[in-house]
PDB file of N, CA and C in Angstrom:
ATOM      1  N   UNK A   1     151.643 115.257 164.568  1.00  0.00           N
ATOM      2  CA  UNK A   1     153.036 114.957 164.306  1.00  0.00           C
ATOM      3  C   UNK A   1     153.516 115.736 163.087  1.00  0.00           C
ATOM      4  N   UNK A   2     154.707 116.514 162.959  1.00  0.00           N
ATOM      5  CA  UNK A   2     155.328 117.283 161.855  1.00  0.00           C
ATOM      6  C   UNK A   2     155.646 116.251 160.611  1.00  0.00           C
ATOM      7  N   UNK A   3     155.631 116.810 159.665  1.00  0.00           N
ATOM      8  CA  UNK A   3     156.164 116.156 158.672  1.00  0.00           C
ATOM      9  C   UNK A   3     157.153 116.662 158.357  1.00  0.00           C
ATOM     10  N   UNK A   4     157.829 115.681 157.845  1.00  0.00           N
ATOM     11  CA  UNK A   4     159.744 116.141 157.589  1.00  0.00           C
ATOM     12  C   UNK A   4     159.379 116.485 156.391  1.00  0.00           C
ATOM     13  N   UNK A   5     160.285 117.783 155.661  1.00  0.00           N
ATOM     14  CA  UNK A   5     160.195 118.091 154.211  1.00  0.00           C
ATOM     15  C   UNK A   5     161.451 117.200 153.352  1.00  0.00           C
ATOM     16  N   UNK A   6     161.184 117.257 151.850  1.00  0.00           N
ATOM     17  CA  UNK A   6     162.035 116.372 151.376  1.00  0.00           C
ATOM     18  C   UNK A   6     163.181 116.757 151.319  1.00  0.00           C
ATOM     19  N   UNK A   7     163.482 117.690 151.647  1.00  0.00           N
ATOM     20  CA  UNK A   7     165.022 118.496 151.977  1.00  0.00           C
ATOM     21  C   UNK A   7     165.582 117.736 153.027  1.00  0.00           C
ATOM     22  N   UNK A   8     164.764 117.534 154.257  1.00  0.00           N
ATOM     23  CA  UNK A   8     165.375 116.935 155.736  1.00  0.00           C
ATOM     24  C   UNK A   8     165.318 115.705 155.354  1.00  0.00           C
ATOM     25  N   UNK A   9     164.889 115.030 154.579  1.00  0.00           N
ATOM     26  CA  UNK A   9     164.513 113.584 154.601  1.00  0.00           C
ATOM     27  C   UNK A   9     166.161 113.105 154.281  1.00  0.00           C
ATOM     28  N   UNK A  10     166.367 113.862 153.059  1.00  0.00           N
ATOM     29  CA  UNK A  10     167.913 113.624 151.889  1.00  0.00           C
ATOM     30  C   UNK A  10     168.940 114.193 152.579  1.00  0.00           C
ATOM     31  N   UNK A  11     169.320 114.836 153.946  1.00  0.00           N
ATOM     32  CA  UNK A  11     170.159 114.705 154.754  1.00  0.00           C
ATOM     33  C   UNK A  11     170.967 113.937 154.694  1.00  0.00           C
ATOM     34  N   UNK A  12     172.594 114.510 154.602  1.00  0.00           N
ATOM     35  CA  UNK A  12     173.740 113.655 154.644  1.00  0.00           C
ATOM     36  C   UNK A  12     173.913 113.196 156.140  1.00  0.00           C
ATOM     37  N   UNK A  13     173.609 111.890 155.908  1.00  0.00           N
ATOM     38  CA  UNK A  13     174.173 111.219 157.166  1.00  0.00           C
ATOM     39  C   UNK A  13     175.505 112.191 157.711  1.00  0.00           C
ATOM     40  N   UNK A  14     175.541 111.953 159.126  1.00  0.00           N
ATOM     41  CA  UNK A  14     177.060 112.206 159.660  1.00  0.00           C
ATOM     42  C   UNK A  14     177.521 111.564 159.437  1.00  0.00           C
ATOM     43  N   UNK A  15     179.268 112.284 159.522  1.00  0.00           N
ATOM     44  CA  UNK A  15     180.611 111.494 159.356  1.00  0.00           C
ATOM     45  C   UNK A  15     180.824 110.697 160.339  1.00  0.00           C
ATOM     46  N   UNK A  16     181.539 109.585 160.648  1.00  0.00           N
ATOM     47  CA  UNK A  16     181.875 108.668 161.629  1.00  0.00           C
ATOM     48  C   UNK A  16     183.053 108.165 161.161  1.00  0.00           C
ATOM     49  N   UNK A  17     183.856 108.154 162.721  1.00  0.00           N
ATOM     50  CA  UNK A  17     185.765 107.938 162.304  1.00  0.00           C
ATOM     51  C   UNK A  17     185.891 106.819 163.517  1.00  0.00           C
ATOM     52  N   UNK A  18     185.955 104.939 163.237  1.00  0.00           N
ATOM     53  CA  UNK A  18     186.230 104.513 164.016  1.00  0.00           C
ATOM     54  C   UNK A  18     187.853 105.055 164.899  1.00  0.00           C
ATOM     55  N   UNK A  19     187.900 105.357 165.749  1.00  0.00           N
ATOM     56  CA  UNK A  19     189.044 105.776 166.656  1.00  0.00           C
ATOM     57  C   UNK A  19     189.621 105.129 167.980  1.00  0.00           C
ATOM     58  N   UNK A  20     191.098 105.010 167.857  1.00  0.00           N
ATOM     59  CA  UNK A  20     191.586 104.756 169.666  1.00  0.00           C
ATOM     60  C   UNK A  20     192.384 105.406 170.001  1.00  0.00           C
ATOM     61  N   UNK A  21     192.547 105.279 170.970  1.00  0.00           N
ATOM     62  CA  UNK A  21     193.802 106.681 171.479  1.00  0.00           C
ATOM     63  C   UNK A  21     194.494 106.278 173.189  1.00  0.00           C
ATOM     64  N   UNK A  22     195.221 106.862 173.206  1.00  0.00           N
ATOM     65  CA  UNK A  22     196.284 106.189 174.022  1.00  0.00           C
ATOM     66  C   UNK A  22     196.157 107.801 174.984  1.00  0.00           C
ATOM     67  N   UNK A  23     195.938 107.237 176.577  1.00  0.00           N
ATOM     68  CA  UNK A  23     195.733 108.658 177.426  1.00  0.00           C
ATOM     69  C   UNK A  23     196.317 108.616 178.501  1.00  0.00           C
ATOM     70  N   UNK A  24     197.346 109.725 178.536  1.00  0.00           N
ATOM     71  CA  UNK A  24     198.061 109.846 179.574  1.00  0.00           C
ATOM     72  C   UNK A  24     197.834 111.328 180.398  1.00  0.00           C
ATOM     73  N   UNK A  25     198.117 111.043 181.935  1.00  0.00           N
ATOM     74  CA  UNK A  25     197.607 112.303 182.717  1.00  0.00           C
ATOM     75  C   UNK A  25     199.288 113.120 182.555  1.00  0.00           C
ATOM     76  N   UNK A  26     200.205 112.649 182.154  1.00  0.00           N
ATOM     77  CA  UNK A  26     201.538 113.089 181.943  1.00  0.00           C
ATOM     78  C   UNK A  26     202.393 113.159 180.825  1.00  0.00           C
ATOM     79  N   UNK A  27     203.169 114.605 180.502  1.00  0.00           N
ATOM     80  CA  UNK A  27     203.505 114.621 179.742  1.00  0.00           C
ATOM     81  C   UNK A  27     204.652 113.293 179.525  1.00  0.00           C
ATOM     82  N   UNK A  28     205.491 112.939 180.232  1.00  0.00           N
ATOM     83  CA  UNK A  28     206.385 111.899 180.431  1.00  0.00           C
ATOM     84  C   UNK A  28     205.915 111.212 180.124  1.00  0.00           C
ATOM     85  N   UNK A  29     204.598 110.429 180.376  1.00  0.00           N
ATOM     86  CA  UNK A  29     204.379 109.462 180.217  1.00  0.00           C
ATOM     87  C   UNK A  29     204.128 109.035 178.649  1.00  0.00           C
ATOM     88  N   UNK A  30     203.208 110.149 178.333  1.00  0.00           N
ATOM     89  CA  UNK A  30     203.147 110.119 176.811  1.00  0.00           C
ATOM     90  C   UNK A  30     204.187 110.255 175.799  1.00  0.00           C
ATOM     91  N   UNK A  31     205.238 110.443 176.217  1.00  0.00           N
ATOM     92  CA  UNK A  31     206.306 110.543 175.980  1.00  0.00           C
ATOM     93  C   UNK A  31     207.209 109.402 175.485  1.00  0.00           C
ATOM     94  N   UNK A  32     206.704 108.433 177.302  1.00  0.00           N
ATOM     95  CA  UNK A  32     207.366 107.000 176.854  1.00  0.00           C
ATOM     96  C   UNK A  32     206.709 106.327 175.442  1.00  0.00           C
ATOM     97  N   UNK A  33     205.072 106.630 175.774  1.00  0.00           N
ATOM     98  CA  UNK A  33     204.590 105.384 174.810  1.00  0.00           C
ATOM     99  C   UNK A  33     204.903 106.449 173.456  1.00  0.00           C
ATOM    100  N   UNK A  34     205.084 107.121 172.905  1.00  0.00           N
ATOM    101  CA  UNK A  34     205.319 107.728 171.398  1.00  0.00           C
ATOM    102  C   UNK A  34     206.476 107.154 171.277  1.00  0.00           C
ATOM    103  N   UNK A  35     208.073 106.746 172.036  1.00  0.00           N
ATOM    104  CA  UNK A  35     209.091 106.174 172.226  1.00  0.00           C
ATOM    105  C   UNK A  35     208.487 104.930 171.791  1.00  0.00           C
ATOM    106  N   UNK A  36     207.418 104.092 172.223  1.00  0.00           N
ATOM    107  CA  UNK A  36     207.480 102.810 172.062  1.00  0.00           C
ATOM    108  C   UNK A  36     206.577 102.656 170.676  1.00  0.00           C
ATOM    109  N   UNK A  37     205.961 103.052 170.201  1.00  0.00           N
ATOM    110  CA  UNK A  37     205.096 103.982 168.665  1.00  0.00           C
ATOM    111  C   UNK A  37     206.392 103.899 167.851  1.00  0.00           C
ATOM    112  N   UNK A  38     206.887 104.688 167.957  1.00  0.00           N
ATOM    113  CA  UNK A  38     208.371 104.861 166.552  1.00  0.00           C
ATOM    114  C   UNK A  38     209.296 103.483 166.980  1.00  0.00           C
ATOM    115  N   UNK A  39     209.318 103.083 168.003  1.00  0.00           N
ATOM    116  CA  UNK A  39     210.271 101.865 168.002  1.00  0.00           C
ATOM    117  C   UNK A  39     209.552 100.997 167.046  1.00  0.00           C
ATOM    118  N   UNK A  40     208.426 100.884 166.606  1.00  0.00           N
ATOM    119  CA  UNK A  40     207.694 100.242 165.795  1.00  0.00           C
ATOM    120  C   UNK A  40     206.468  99.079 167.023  1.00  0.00           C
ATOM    121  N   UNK A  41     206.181  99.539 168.247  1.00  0.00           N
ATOM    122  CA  UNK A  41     205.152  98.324 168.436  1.00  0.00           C
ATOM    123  C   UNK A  41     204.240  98.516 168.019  1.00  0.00           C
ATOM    124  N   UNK A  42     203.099  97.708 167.761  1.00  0.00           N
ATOM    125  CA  UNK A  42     201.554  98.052 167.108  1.00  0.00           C
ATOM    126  C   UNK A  42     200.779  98.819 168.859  1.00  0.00           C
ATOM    127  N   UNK A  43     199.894  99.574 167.682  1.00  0.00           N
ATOM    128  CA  UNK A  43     198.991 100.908 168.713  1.00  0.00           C
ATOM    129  C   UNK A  43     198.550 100.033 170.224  1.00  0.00           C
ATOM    130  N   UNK A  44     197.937  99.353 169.355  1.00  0.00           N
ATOM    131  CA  UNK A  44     196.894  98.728 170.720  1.00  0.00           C
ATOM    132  C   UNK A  44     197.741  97.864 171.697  1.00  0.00           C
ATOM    133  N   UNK A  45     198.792  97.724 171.621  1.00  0.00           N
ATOM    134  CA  UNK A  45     199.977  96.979 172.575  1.00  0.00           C
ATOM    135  C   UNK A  45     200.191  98.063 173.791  1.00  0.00           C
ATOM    136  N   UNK A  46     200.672  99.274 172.766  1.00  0.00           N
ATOM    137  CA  UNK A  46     201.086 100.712 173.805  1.00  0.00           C
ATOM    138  C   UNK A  46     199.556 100.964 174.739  1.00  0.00           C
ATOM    139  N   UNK A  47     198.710 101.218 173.909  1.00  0.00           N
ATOM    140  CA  UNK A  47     197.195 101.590 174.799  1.00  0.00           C
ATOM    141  C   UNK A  47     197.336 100.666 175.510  1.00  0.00           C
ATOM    142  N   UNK A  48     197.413  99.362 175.894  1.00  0.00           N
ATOM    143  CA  UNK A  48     197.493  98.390 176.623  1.00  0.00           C
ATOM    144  C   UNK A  48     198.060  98.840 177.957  1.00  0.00           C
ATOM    145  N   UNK A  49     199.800  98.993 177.531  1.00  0.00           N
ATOM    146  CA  UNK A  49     200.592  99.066 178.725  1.00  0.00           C
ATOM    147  C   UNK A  49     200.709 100.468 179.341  1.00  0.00           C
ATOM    148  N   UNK A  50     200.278 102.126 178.605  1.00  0.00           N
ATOM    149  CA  UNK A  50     200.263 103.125 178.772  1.00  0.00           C
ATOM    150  C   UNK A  50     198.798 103.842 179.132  1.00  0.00           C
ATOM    151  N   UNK A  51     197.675 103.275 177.955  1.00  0.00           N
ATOM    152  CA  UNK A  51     196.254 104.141 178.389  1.00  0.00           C
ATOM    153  C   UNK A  51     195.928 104.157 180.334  1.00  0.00           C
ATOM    154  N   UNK A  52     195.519 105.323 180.333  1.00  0.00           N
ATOM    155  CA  UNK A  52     194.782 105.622 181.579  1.00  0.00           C
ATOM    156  C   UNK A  52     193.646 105.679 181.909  1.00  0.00           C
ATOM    157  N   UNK A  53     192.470 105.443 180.912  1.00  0.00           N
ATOM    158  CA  UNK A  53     191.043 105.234 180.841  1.00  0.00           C
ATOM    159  C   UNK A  53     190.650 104.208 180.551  1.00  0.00           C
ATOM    160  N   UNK A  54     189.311 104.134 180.390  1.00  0.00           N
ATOM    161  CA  UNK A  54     188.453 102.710 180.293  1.00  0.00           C
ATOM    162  C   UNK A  54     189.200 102.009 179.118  1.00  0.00           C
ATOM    163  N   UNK A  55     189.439 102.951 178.095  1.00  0.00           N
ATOM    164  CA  UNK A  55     190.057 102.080 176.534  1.00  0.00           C
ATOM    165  C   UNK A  55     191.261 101.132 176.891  1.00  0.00           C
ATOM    166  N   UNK A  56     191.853 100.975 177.793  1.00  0.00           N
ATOM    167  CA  UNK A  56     192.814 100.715 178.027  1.00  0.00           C
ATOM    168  C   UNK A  56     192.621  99.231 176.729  1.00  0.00           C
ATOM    169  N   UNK A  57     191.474  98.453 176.368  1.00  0.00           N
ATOM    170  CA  UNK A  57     191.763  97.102 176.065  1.00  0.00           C
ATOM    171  C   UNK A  57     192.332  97.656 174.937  1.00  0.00           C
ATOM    172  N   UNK A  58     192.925  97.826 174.577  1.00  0.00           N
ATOM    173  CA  UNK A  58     193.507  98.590 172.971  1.00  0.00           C
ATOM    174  C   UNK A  58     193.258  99.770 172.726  1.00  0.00           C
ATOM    175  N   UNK A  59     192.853 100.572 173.988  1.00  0.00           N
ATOM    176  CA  UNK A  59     192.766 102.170 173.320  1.00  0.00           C
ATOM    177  C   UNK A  59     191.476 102.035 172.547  1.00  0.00           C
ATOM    178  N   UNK A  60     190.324 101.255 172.059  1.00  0.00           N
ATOM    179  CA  UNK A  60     189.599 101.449 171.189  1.00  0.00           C
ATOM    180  C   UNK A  60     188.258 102.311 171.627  1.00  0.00           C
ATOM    181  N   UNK A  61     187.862 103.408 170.872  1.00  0.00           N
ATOM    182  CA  UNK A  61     187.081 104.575 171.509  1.00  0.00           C
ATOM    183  C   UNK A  61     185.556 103.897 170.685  1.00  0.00           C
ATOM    184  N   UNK A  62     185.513 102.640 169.952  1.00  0.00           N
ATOM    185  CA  UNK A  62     184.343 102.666 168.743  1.00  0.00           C
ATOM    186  C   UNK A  62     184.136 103.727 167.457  1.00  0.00           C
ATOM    187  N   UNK A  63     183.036 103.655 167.257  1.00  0.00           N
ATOM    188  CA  UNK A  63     182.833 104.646 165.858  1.00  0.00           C
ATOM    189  C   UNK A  63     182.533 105.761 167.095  1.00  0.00           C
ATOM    190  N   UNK A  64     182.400 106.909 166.568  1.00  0.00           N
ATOM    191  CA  UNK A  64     182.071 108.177 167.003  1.00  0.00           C
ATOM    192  C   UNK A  64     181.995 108.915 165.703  1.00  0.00           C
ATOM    193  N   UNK A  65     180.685 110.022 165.852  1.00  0.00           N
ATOM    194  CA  UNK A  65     179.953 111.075 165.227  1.00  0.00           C
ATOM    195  C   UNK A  65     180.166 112.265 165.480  1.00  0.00           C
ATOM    196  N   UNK A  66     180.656 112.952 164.494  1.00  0.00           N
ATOM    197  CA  UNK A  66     180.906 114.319 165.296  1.00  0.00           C
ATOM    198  C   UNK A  66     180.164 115.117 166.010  1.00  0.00           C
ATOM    199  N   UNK A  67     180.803 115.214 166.865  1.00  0.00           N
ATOM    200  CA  UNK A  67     179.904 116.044 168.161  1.00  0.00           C
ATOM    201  C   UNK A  67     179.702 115.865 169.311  1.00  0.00           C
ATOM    202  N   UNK A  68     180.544 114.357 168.935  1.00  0.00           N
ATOM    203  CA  UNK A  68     180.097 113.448 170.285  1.00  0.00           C
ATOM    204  C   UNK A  68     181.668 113.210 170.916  1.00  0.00           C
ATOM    205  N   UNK A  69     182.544 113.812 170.215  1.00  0.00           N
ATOM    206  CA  UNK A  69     184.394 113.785 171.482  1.00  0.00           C
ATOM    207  C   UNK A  69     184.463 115.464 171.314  1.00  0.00           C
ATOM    208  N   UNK A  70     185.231 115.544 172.591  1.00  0.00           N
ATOM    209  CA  UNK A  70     185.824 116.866 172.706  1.00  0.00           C
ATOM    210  C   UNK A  70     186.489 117.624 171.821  1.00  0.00           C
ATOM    211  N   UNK A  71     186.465 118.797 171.510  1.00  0.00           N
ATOM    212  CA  UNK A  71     186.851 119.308 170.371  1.00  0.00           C
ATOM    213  C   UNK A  71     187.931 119.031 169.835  1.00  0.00           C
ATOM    214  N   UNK A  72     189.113 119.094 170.624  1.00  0.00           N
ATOM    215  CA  UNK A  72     190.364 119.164 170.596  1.00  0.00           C
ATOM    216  C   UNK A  72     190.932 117.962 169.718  1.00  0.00           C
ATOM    217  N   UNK A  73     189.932 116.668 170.651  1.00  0.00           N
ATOM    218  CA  UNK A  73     190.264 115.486 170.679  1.00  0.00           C
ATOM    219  C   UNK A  73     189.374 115.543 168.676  1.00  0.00           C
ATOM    220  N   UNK A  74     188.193 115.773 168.826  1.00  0.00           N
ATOM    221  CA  UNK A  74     187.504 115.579 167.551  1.00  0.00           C
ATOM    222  C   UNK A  74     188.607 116.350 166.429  1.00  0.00           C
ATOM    223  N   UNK A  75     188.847 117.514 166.225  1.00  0.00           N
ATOM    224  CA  UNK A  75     189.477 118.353 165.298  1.00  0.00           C
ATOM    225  C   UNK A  75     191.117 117.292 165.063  1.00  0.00           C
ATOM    226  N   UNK A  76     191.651 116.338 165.550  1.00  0.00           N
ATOM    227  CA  UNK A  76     192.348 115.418 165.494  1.00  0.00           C
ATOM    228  C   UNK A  76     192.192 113.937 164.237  1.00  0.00           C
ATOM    229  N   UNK A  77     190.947 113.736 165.244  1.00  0.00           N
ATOM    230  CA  UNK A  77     190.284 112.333 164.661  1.00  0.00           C
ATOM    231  C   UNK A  77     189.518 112.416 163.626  1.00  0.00           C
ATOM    232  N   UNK A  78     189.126 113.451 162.951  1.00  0.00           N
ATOM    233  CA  UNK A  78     188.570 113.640 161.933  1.00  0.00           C
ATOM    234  C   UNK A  78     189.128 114.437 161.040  1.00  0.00           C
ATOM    235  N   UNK A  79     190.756 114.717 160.936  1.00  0.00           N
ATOM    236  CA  UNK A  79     191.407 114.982 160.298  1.00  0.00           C
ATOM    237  C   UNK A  79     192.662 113.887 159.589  1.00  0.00           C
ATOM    238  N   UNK A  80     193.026 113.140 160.578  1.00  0.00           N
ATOM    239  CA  UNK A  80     193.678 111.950 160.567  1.00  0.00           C
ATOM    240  C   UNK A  80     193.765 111.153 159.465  1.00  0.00           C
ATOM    241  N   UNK A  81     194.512 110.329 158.765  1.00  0.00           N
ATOM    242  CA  UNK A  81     194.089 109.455 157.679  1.00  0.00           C
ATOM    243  C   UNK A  81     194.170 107.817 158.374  1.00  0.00           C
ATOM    244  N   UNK A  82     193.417 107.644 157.982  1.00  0.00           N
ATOM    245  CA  UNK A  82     192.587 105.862 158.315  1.00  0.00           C
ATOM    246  C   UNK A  82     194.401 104.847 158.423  1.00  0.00           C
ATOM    247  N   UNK A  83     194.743 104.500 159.932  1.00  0.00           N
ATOM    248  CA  UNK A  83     195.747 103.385 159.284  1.00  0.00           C
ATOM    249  C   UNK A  83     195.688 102.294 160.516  1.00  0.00           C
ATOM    250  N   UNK A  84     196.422 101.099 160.409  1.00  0.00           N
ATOM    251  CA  UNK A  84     195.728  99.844 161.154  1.00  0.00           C
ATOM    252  C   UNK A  84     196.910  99.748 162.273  1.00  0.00           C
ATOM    253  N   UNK A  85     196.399  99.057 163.242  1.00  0.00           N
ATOM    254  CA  UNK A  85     197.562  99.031 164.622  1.00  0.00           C
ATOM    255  C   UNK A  85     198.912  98.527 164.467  1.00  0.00           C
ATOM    256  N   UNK A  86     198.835  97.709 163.321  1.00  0.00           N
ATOM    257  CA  UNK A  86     199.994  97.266 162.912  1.00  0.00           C
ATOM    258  C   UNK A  86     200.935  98.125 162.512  1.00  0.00           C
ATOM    259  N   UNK A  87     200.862  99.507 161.767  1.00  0.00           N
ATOM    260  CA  UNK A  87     201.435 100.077 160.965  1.00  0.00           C
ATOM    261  C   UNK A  87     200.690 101.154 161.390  1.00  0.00           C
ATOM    262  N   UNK A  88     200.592 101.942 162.684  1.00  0.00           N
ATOM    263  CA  UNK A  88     199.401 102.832 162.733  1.00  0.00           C
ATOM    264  C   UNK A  88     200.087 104.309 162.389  1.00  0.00           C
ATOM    265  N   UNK A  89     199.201 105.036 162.220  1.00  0.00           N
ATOM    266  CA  UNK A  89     199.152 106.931 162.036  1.00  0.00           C
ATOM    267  C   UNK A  89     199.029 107.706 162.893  1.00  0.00           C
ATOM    268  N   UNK A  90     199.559 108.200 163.360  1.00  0.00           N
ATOM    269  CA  UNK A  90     198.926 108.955 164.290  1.00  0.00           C
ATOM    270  C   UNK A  90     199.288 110.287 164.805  1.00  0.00           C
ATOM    271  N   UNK A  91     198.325 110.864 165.820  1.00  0.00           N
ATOM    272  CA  UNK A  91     198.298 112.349 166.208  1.00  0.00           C
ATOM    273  C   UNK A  91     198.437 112.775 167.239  1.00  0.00           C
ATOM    274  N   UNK A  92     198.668 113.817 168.222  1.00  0.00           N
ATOM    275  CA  UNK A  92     198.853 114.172 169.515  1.00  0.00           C
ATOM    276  C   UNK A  92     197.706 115.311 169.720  1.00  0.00           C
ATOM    277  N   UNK A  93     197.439 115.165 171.365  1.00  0.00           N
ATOM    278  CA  UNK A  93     196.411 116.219 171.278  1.00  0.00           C
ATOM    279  C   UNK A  93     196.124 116.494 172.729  1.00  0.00           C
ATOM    280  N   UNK A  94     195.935 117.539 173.410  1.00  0.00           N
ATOM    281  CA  UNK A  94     195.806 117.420 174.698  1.00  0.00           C
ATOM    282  C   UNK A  94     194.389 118.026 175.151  1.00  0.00           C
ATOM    283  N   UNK A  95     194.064 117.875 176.041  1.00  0.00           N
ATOM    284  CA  UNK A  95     192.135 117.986 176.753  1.00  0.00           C
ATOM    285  C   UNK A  95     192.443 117.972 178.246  1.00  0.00           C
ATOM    286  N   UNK A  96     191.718 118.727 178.655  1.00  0.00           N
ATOM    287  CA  UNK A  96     191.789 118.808 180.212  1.00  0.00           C
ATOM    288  C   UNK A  96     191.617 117.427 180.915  1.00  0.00           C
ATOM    289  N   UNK A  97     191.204 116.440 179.779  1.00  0.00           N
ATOM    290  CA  UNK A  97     191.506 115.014 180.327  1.00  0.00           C
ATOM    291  C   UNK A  97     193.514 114.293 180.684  1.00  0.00           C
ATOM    292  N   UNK A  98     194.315 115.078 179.392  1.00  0.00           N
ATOM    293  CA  UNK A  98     195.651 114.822 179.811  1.00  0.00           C
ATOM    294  C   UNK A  98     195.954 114.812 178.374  1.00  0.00           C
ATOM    295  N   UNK A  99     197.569 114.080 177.884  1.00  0.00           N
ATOM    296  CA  UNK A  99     197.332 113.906 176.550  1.00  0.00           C
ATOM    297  C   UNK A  99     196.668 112.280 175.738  1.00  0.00           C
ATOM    298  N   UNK A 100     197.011 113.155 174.367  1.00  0.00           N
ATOM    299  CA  UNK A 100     196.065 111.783 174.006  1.00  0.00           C
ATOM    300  C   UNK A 100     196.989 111.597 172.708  1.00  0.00           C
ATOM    301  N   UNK A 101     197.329 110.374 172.343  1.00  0.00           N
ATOM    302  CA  UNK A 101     197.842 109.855 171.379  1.00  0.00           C
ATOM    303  C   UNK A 101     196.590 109.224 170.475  1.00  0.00           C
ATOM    304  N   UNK A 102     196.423 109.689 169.234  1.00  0.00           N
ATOM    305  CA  UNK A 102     194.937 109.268 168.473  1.00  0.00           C
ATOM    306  C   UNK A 102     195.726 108.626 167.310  1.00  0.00           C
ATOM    307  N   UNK A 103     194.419 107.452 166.793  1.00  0.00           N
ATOM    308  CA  UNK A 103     194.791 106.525 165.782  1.00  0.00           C
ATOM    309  C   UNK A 103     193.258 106.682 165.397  1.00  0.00           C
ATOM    310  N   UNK A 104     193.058 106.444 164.075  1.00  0.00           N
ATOM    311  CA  UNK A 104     192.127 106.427 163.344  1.00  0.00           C
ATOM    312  C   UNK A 104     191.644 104.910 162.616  1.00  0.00           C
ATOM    313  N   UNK A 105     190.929 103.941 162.654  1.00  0.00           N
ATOM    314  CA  UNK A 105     191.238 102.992 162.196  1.00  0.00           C
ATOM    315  C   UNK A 105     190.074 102.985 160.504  1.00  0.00           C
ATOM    316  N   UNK A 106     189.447 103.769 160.389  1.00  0.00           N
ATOM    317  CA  UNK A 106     187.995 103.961 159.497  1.00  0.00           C
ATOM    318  C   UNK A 106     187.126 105.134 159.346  1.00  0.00           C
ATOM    319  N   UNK A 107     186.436 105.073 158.687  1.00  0.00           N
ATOM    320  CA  UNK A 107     185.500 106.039 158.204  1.00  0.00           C
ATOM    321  C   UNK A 107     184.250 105.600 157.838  1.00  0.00           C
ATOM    322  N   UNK A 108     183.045 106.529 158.001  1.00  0.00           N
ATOM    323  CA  UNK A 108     181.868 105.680 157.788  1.00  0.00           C
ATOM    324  C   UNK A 108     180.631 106.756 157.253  1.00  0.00           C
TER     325      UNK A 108
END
């Protein structure tokens, strides 16, 4: 078995950005829910009535590590600043999945 040197041992953990995001296969559609975003509803209401994927229960994606979402989608969520569904932040971003409305809720 290799031994790790003390260089690899003291490795900075990865970054981790709890994230949800709101996914639409249409531009329209994403459209409506950013309409319902600035009207002021909280994030996870819109992911509710707008997401098109599994997140739908609030859009919530968990923690994720970089490396582990699509670029597009990652270069988003790990730029983002941390804000809560109530009052959320957020970003636009599109992936051959459709677009994506991203919220950041943490850092880790």
């Amino acid at each position: 078995m290799p031994v790790q040197s003390k260089a690899a041992s003291k490795k900075a953990p990865r970054a981790s950005t709890r994230v949800r995001h709101i996914l639409c296969e249409k531009h329209a559609k994403k459209e409506e829910a950013l309409a319902k975003l600035n009207a002021g509803s909280k994030f996870d209401e819109v992911a509710r009535e707008f997401s098109e994927d599994k997140a739908r229960a609030g859009g919530s994606l968990g923690w994720k590590t970089k490396g582990a979402l699509m670029p597009e989608f990652e270069n988003v969520a790990f730029e983002l600043e941390a804000s809560t569904t109530n009052s959320p932040k957020w970003a636009e971003c599109k992936t051959s999945e459709g677009y994506h409305i991203i919220m950041v809720e943490g850092r880790k």
